[in-house]
N, C-alpha and C. Protein backbone atom coordinates (compact mmCIF):
# COMPACT_ATOMS: atom_id res chain seq x y z
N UNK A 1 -33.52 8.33 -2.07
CA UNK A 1 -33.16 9.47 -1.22
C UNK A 1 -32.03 9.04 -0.28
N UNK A 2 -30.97 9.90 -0.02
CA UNK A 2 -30.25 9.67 0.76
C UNK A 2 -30.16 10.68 1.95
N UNK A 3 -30.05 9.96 2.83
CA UNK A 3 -30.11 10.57 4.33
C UNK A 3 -28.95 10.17 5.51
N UNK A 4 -28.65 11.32 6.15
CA UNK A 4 -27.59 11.05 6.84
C UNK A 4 -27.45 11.47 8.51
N UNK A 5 -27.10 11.18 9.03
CA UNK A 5 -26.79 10.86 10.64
C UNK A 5 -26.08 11.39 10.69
N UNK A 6 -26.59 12.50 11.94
CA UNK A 6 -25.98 13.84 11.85
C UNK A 6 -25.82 13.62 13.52
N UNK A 7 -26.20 12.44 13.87
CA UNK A 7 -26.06 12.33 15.84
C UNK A 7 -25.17 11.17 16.12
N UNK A 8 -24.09 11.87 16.73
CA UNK A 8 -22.69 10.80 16.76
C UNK A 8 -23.41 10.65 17.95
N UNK A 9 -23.80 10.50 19.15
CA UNK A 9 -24.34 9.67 20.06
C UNK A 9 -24.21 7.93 19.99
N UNK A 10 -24.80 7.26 18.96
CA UNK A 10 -24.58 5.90 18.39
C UNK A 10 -23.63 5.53 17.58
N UNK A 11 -22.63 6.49 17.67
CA UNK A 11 -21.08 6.06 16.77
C UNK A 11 -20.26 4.84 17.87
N UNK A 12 -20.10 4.20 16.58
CA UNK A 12 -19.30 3.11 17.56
C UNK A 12 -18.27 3.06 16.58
N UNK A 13 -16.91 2.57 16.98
CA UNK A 13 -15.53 2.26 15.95
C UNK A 13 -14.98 1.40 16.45
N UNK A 14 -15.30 0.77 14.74
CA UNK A 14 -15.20 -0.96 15.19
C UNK A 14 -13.63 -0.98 14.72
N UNK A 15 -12.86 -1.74 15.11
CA UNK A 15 -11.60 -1.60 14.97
C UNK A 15 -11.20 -3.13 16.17
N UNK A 16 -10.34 -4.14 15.75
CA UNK A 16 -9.60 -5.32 16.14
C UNK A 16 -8.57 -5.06 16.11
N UNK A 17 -8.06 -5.62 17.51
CA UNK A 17 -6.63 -5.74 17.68
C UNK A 17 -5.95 -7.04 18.59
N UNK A 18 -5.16 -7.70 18.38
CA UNK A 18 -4.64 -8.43 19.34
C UNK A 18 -4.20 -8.18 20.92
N UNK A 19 -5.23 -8.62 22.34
CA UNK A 19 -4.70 -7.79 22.58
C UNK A 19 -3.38 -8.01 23.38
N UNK A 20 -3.04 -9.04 23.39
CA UNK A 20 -1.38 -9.39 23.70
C UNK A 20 -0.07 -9.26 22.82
N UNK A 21 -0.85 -8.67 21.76
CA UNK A 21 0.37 -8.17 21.14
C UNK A 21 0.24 -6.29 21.44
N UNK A 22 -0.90 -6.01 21.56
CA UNK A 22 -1.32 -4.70 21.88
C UNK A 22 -0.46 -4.63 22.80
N UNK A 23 -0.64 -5.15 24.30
CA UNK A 23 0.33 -4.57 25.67
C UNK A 23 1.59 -5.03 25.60
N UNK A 24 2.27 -6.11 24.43
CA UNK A 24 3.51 -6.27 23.98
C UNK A 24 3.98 -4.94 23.82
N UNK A 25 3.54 -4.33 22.59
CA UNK A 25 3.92 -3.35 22.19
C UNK A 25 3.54 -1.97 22.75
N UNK A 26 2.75 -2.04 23.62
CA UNK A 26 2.42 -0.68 24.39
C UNK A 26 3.37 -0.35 25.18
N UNK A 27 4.46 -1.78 26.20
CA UNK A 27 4.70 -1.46 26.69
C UNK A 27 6.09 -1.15 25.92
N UNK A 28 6.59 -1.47 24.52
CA UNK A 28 8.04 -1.39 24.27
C UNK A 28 7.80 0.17 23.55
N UNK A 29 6.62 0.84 23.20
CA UNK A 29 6.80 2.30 23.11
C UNK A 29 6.73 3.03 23.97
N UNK A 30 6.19 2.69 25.29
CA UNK A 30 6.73 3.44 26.60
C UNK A 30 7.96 3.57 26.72
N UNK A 31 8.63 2.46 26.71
CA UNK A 31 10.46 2.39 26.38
C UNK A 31 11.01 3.10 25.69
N UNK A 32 10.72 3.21 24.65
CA UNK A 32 11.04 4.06 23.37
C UNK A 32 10.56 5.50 23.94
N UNK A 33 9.81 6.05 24.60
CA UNK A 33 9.11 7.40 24.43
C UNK A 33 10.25 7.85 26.02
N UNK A 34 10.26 6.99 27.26
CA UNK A 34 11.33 7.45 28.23
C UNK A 34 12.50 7.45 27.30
N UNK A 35 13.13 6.73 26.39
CA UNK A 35 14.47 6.82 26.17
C UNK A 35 14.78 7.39 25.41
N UNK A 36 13.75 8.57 24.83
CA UNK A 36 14.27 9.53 24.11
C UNK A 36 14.16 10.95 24.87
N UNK A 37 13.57 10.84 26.53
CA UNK A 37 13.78 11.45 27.67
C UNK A 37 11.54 12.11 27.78
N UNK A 38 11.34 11.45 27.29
CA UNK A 38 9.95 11.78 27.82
C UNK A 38 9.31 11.48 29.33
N UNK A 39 8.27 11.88 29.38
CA UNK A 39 7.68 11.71 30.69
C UNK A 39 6.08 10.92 30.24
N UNK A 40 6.25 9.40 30.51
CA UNK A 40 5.13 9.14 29.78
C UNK A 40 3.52 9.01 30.72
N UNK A 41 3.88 9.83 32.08
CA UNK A 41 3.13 10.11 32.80
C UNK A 41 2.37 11.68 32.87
N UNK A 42 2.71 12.21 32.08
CA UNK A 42 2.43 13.72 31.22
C UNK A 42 0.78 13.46 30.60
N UNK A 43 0.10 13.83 31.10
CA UNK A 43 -1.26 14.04 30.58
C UNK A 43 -1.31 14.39 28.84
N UNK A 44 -0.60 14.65 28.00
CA UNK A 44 -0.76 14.11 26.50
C UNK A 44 -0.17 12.75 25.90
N UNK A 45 0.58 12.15 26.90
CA UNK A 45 1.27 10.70 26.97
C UNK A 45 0.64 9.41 27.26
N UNK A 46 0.05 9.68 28.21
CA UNK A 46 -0.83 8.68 28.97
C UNK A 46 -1.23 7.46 27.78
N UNK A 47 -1.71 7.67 27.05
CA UNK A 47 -2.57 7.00 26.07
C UNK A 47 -1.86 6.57 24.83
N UNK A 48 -0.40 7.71 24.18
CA UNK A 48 0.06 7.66 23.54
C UNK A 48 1.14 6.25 23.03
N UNK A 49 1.25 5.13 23.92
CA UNK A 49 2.32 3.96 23.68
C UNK A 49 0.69 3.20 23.65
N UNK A 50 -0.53 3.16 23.82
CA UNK A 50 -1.51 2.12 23.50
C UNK A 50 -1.97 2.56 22.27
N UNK A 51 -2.24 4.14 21.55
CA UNK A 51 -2.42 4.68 20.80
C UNK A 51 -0.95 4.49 19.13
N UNK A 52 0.26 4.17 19.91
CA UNK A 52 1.14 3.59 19.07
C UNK A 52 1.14 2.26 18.82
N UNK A 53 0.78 0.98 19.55
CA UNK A 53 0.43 -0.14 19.35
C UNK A 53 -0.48 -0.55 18.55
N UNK A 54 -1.52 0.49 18.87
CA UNK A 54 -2.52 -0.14 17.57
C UNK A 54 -2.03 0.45 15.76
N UNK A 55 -1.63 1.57 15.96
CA UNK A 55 -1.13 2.00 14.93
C UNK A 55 -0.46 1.33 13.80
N UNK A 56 0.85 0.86 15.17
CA UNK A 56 1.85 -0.03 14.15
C UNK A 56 1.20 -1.73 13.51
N UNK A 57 0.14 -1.74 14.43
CA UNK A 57 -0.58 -3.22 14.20
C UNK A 57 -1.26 -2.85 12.97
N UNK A 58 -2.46 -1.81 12.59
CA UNK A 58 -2.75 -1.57 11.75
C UNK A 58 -1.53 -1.51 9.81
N UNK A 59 -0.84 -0.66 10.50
CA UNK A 59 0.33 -0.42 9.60
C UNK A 59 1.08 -0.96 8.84
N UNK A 60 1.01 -2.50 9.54
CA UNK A 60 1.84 -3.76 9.04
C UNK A 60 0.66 -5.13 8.76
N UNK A 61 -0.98 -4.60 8.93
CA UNK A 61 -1.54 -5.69 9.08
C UNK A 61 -1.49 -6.96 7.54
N UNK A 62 -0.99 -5.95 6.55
CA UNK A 62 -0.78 -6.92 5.63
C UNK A 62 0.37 -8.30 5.51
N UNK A 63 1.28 -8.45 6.97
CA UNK A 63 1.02 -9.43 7.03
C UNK A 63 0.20 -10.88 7.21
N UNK A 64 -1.14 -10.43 7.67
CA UNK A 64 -2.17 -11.20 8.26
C UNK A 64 -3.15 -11.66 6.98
N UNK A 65 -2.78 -11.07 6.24
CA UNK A 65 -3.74 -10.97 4.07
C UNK A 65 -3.09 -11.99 3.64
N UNK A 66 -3.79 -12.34 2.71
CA UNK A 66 -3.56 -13.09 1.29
C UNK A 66 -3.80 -12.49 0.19
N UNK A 67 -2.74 -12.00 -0.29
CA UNK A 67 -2.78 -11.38 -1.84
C UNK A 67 -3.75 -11.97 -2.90
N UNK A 68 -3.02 -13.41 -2.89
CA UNK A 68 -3.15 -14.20 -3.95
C UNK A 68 -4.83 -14.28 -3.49
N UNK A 69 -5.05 -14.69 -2.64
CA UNK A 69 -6.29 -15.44 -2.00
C UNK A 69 -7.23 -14.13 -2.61
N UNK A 70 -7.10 -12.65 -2.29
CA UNK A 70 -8.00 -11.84 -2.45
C UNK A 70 -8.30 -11.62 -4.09
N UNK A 71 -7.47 -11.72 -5.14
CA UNK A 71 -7.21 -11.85 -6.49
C UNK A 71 -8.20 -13.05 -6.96
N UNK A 72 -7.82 -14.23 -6.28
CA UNK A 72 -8.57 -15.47 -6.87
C UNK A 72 -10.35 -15.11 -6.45
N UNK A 73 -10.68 -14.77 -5.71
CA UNK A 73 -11.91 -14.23 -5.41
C UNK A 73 -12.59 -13.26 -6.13
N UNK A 74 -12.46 -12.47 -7.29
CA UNK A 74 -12.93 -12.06 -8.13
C UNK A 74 -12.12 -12.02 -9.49
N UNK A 75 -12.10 -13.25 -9.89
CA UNK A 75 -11.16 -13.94 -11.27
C UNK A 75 -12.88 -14.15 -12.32
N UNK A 76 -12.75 -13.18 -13.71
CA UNK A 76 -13.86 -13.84 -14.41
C UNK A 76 -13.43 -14.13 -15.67
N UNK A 77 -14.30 -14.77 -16.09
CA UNK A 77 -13.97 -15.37 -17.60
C UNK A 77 -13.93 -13.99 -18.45
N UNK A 78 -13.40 -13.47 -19.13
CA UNK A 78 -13.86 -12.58 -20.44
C UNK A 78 -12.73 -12.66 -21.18
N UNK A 79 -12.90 -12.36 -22.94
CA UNK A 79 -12.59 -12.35 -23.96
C UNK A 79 -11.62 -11.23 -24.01
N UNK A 80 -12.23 -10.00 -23.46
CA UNK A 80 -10.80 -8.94 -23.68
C UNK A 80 -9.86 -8.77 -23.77
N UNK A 81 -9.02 -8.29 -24.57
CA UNK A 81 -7.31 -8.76 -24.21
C UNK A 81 -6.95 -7.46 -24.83
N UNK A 82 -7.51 -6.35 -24.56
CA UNK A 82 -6.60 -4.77 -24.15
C UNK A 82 -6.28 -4.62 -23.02
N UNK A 83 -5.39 -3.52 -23.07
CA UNK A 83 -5.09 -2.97 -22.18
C UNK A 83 -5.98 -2.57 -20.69
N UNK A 84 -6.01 -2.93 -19.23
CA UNK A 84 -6.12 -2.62 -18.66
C UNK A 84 -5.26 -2.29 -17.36
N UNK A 85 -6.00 -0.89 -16.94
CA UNK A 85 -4.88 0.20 -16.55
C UNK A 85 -5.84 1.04 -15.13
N UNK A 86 -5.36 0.84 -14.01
CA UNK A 86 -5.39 1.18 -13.00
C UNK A 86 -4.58 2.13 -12.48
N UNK A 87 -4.77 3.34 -12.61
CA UNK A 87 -3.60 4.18 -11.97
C UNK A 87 -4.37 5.42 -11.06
N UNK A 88 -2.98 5.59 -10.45
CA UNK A 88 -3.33 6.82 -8.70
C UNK A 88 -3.45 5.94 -8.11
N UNK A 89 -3.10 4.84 -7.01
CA UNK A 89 -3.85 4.48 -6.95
C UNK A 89 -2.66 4.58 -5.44
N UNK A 90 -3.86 5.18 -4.37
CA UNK A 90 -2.60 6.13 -3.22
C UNK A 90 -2.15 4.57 -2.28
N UNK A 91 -0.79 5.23 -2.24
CA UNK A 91 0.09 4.21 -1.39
C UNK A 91 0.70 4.98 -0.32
N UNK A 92 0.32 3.79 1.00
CA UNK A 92 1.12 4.52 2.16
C UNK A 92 1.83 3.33 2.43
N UNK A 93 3.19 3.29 3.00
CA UNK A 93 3.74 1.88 3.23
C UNK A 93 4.99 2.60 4.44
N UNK A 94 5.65 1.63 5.12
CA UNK A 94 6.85 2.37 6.06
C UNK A 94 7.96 1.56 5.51
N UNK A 95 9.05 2.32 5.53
CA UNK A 95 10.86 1.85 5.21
C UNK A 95 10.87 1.10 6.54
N UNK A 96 11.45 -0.35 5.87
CA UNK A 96 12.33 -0.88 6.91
C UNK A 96 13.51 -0.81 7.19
N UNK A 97 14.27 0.46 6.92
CA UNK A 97 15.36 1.00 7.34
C UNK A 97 15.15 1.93 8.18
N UNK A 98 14.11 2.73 8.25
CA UNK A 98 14.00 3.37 9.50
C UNK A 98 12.83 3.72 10.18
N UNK A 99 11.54 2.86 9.53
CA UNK A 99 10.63 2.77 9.88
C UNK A 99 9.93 4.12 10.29
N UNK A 100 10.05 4.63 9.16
CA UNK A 100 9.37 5.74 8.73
C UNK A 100 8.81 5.58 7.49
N UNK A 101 7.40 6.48 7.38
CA UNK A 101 6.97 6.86 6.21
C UNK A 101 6.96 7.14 5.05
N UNK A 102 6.60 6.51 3.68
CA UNK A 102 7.02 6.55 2.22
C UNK A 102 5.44 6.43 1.81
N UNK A 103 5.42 7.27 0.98
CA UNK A 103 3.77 7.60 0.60
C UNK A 103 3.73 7.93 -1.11
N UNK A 104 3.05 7.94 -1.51
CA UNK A 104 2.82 7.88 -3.41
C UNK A 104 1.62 7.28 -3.99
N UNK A 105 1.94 6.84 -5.51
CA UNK A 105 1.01 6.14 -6.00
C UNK A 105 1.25 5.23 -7.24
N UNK A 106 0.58 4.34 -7.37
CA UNK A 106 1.34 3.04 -8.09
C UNK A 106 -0.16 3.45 -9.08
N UNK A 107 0.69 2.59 -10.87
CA UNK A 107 -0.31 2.77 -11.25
C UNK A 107 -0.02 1.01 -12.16
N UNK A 108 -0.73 0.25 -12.38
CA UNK A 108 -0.65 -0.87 -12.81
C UNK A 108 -1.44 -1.08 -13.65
N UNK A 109 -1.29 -1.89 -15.03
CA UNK A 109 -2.31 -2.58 -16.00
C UNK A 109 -1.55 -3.94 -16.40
N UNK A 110 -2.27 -4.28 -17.08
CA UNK A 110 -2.07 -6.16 -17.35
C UNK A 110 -3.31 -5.92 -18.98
N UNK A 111 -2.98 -7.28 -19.64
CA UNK A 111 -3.63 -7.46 -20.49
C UNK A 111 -4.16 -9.07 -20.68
N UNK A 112 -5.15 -9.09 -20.29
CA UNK A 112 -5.71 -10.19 -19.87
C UNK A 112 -5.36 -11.27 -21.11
N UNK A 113 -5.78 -12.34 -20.26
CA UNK A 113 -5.50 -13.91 -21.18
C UNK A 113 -6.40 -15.00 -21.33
N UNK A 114 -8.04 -14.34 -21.15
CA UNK A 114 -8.77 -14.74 -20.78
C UNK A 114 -9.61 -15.12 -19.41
N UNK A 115 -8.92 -13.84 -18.81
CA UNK A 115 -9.72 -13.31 -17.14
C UNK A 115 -9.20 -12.07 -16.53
N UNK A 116 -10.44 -11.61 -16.33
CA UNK A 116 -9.91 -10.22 -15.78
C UNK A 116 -9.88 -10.24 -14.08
N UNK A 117 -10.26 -9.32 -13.61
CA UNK A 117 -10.08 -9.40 -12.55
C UNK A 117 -11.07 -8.50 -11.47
N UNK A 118 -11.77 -8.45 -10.40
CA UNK A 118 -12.53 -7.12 -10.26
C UNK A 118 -11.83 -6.13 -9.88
N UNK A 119 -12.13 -4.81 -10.28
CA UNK A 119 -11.16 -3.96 -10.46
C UNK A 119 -10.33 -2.95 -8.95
N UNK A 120 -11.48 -3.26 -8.04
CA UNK A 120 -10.91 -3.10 -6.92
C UNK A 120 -10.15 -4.06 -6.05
N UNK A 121 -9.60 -5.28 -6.63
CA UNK A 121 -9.57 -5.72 -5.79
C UNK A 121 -7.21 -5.63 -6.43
N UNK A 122 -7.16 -4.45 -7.28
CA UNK A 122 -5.63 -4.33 -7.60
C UNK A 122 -5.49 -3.25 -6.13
N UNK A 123 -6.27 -2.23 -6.06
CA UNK A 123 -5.94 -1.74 -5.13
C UNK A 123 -5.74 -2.33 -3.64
N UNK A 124 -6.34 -3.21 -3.81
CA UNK A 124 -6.26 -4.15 -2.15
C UNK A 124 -5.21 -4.93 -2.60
N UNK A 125 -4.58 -5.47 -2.82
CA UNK A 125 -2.97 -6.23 -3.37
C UNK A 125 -1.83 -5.39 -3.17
N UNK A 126 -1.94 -3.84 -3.64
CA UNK A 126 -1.32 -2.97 -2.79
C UNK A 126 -1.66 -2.51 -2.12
N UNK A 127 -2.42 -2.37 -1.32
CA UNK A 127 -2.62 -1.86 0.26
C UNK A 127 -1.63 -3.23 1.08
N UNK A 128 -2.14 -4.31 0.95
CA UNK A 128 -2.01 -5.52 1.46
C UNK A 128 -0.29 -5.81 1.72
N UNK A 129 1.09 -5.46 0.57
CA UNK A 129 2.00 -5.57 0.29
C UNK A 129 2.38 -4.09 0.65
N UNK A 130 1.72 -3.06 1.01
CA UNK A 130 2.30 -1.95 1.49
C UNK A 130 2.51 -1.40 2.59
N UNK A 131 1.31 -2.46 3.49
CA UNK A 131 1.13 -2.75 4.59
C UNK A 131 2.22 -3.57 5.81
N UNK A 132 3.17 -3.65 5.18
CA UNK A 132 4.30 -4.43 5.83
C UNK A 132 5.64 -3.87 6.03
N UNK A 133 6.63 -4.11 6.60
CA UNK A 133 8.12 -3.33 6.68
C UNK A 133 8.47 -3.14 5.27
N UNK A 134 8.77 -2.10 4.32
CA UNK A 134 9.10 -2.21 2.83
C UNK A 134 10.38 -1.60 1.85
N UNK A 135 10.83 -1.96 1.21
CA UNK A 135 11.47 -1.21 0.76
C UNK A 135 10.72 -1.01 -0.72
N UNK A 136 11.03 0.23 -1.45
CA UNK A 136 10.13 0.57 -2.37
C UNK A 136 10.68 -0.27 -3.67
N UNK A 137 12.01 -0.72 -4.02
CA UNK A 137 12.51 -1.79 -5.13
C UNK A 137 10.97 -3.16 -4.75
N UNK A 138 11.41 -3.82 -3.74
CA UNK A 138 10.17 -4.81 -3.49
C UNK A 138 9.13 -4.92 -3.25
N UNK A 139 8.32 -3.47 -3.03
CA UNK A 139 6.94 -3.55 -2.94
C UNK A 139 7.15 -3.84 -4.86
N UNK A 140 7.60 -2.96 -5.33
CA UNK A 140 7.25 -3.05 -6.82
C UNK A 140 6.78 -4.38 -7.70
N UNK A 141 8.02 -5.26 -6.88
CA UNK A 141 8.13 -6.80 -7.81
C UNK A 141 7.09 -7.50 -7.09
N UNK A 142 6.69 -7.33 -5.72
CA UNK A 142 6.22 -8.44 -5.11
C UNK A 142 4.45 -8.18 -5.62
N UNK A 143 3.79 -6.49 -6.01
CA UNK A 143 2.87 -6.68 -6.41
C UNK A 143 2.18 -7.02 -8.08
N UNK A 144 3.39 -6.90 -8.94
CA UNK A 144 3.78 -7.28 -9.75
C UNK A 144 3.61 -8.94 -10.04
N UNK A 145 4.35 -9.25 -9.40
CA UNK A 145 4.74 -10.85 -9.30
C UNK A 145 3.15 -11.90 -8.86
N UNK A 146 2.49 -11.26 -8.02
CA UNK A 146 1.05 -11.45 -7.71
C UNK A 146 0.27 -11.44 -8.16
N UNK A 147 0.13 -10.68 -9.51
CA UNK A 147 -0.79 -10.38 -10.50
C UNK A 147 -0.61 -10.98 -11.76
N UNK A 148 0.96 -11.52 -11.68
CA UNK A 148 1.31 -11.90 -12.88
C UNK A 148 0.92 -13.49 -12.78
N UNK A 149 1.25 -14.06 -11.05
CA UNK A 149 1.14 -15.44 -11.05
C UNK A 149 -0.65 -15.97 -10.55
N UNK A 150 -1.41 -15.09 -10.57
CA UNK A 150 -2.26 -15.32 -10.53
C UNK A 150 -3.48 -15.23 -11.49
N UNK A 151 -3.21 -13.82 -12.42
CA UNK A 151 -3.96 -13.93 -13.67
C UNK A 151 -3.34 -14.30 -14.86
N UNK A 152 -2.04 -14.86 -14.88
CA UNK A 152 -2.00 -15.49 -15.97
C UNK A 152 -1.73 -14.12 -17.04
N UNK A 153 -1.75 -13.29 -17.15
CA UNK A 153 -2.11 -12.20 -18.17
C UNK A 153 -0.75 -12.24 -19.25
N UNK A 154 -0.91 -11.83 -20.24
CA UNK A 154 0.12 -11.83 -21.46
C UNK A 154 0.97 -10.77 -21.20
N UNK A 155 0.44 -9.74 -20.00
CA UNK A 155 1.85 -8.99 -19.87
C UNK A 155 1.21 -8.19 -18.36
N UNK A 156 1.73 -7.62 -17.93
CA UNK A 156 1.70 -7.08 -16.19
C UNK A 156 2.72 -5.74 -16.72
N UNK A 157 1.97 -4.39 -15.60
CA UNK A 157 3.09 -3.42 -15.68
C UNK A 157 2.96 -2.88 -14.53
N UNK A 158 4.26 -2.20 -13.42
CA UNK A 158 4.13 -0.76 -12.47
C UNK A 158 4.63 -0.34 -12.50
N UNK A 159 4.31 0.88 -12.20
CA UNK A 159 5.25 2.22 -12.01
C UNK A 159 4.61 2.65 -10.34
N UNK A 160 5.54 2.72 -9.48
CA UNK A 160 5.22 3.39 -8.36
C UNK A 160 6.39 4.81 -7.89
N UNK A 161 5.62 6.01 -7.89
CA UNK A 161 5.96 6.90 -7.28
C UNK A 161 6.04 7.06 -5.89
N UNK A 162 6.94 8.17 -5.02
CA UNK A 162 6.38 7.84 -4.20
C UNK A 162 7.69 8.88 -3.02
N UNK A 163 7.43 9.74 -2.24
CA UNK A 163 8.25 10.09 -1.58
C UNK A 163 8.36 9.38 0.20
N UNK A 164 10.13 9.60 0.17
CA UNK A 164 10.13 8.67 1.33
C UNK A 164 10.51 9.81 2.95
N UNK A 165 10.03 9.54 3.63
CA UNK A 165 10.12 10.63 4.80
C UNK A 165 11.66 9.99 5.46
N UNK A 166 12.05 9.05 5.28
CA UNK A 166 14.06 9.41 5.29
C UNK A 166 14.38 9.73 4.79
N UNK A 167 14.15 10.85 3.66
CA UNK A 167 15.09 11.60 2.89
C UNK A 167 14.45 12.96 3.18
N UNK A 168 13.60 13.17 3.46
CA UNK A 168 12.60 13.77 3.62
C UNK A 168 13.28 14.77 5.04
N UNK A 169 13.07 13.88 5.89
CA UNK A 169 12.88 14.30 7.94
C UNK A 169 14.38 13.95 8.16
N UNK A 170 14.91 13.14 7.84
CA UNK A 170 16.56 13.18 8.11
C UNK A 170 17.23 13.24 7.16
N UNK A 171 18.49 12.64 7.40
CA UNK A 171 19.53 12.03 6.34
C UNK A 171 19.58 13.23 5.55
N UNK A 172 19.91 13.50 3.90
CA UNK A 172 20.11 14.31 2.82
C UNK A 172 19.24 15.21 2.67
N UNK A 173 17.49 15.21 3.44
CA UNK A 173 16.93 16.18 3.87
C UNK A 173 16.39 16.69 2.61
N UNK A 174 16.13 16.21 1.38
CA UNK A 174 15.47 16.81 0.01
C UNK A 174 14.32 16.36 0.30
N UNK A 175 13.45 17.54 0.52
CA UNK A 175 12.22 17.88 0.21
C UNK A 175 11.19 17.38 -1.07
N UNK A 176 12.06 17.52 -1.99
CA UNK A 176 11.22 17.72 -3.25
C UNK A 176 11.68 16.24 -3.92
N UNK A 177 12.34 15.42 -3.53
CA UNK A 177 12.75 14.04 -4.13
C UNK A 177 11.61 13.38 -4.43
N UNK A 178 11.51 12.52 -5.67
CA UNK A 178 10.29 11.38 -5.73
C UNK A 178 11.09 10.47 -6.56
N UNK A 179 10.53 9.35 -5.75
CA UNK A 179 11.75 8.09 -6.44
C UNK A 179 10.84 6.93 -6.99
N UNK A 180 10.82 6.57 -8.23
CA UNK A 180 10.12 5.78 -9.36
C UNK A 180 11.21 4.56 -9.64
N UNK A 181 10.01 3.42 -9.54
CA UNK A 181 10.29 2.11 -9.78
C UNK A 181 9.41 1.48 -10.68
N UNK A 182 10.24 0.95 -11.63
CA UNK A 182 8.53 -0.03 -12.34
C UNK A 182 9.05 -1.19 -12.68
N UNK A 183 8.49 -2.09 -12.79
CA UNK A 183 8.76 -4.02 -13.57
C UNK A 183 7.66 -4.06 -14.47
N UNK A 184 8.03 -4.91 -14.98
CA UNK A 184 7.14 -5.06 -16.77
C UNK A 184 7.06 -6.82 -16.99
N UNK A 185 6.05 -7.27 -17.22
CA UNK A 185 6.19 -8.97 -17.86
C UNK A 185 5.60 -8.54 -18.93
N UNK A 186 6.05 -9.87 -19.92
CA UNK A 186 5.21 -10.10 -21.23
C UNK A 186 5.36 -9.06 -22.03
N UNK A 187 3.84 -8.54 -22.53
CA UNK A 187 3.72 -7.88 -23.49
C UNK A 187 4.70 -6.57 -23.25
N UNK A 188 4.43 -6.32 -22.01
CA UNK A 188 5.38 -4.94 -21.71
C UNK A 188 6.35 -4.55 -22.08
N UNK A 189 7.14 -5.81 -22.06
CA UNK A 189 8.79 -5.52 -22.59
C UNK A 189 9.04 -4.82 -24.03
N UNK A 190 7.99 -5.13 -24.98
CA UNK A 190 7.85 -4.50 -25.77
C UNK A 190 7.52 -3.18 -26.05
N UNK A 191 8.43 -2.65 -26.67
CA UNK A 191 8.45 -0.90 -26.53
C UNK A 191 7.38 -0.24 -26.72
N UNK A 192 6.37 -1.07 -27.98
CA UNK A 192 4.91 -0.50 -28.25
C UNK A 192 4.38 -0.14 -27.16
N UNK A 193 4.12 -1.55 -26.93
CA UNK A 193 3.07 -1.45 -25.63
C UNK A 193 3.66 -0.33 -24.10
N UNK A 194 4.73 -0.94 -23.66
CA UNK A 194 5.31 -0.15 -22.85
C UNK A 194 5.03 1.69 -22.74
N UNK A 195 5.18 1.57 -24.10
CA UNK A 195 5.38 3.20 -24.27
C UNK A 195 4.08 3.73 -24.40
N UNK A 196 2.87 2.58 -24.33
CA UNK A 196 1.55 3.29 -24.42
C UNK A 196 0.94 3.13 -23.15
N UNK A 197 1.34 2.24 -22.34
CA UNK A 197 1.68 2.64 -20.92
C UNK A 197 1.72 3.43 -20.11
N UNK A 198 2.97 3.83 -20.60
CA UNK A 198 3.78 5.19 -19.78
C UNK A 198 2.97 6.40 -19.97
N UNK A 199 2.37 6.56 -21.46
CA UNK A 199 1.45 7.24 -21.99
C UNK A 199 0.35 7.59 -21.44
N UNK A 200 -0.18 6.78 -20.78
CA UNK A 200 -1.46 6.87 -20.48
C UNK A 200 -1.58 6.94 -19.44
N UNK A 201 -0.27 6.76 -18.14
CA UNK A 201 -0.40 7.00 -16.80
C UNK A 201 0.11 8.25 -16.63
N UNK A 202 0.45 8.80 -17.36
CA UNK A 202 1.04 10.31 -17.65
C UNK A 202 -0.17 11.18 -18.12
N UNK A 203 -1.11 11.30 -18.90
CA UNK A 203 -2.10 12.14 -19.57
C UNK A 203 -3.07 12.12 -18.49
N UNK A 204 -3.44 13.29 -18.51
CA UNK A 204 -4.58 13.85 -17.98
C UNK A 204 -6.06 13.51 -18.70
N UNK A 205 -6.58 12.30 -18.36
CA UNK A 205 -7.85 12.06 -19.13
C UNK A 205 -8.84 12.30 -18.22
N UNK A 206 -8.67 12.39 -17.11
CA UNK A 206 -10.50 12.66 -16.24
C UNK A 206 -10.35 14.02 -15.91
């Protein structure tokens, strides 16, 4: 039976932060929020440069991860050597050109070489690498490159979609843009495989 807690009374939110990097940065978005002519003494402000500190800490915490480290932690022996294929799999990451928002979804498979991998732990490799200042060419290779040098696999593939809010909120201002990147090892390069790939992150099977 499942039962649920319906009395936020005992809600607590657990959430870590540094906190000298916290009032580092609390105080350089106060800066930022007067010098774009705010009043950060305005009763919806008050809170808003400690409420941006933790944000951006959260936002970038994948510098503080180990890719590799989280991969090697569920590495198992098995025989399989099809195709496996992870896709949707939602990405939020910020441009380090203007440190704004780029959001999508990466879809990745590999074909093992005698170890697979647990299957949640592709989605935490990109969270982890998306989590940092990015541009969308190098999130591609760098989660790529992680999977490839750690499982060993006979071939690695991504495709990441993904719209970016500088094209978006400024600059050229297209709405409807989505910009696709993918890298391929091994087996991939080969058109078979590749193209059954592409295939299958494209079809509607669930």
């Amino acid at each position: 039976m499942i039962t649920q807690d319906n009395d936020l009374t005992n809600y607590t939110r657990l959430e870590t932060y540094n906190p000298e990097i916290t009032e580092a940065l609390k105080e350089n978005f106060g800066e930022v929020l007067r010098g774009v002519g705010e009043d950060t003494d305005r009763e919806g402000l008050l809170k808003t440069p400690e409420r941006a500190a933790k944000a951006m800490q959260f936002l970038t915490s994948g510098y503080q991860m180990d890719p590799k480290k989280v991969l090697r932690s569920a590495l198992f022996s098995e025989e399989y050597s099809e195709m496996v294929l992870v896709k949707d799999i939602e990405l939020y990451s910020l441009c380090e050109h203007h440190i704004l928002p780029f959001f999508g979804k990466a879809h990745i498979a590999y074909i093992p070489n005698g170890h697979i991998v647990g299957l949640s732990k592709i989605p935490r490799v990109v969270d982890i690498f998306a989590r940092r200042l990015q541009v969308q060419e190098r999130l591609t290779h760098e989660i790529l490159n992680c999977i490839q040098d750690i499982l060993q696999p006979l071939g690695a593939a991504i495709v990441i979609e993904a719209r970016h809010m500088c094209m978006m909120m400024r600059g050229v201002q297209k709405q409807n843009s989505v910009t696709t990147t993918s890298a391929f090892t091994g087996q991939f390069r080969k058109e078979e495989t590749r193209s059954e790939f592409l295939n299958l992150i494209s079809a509607n099977l669930h």
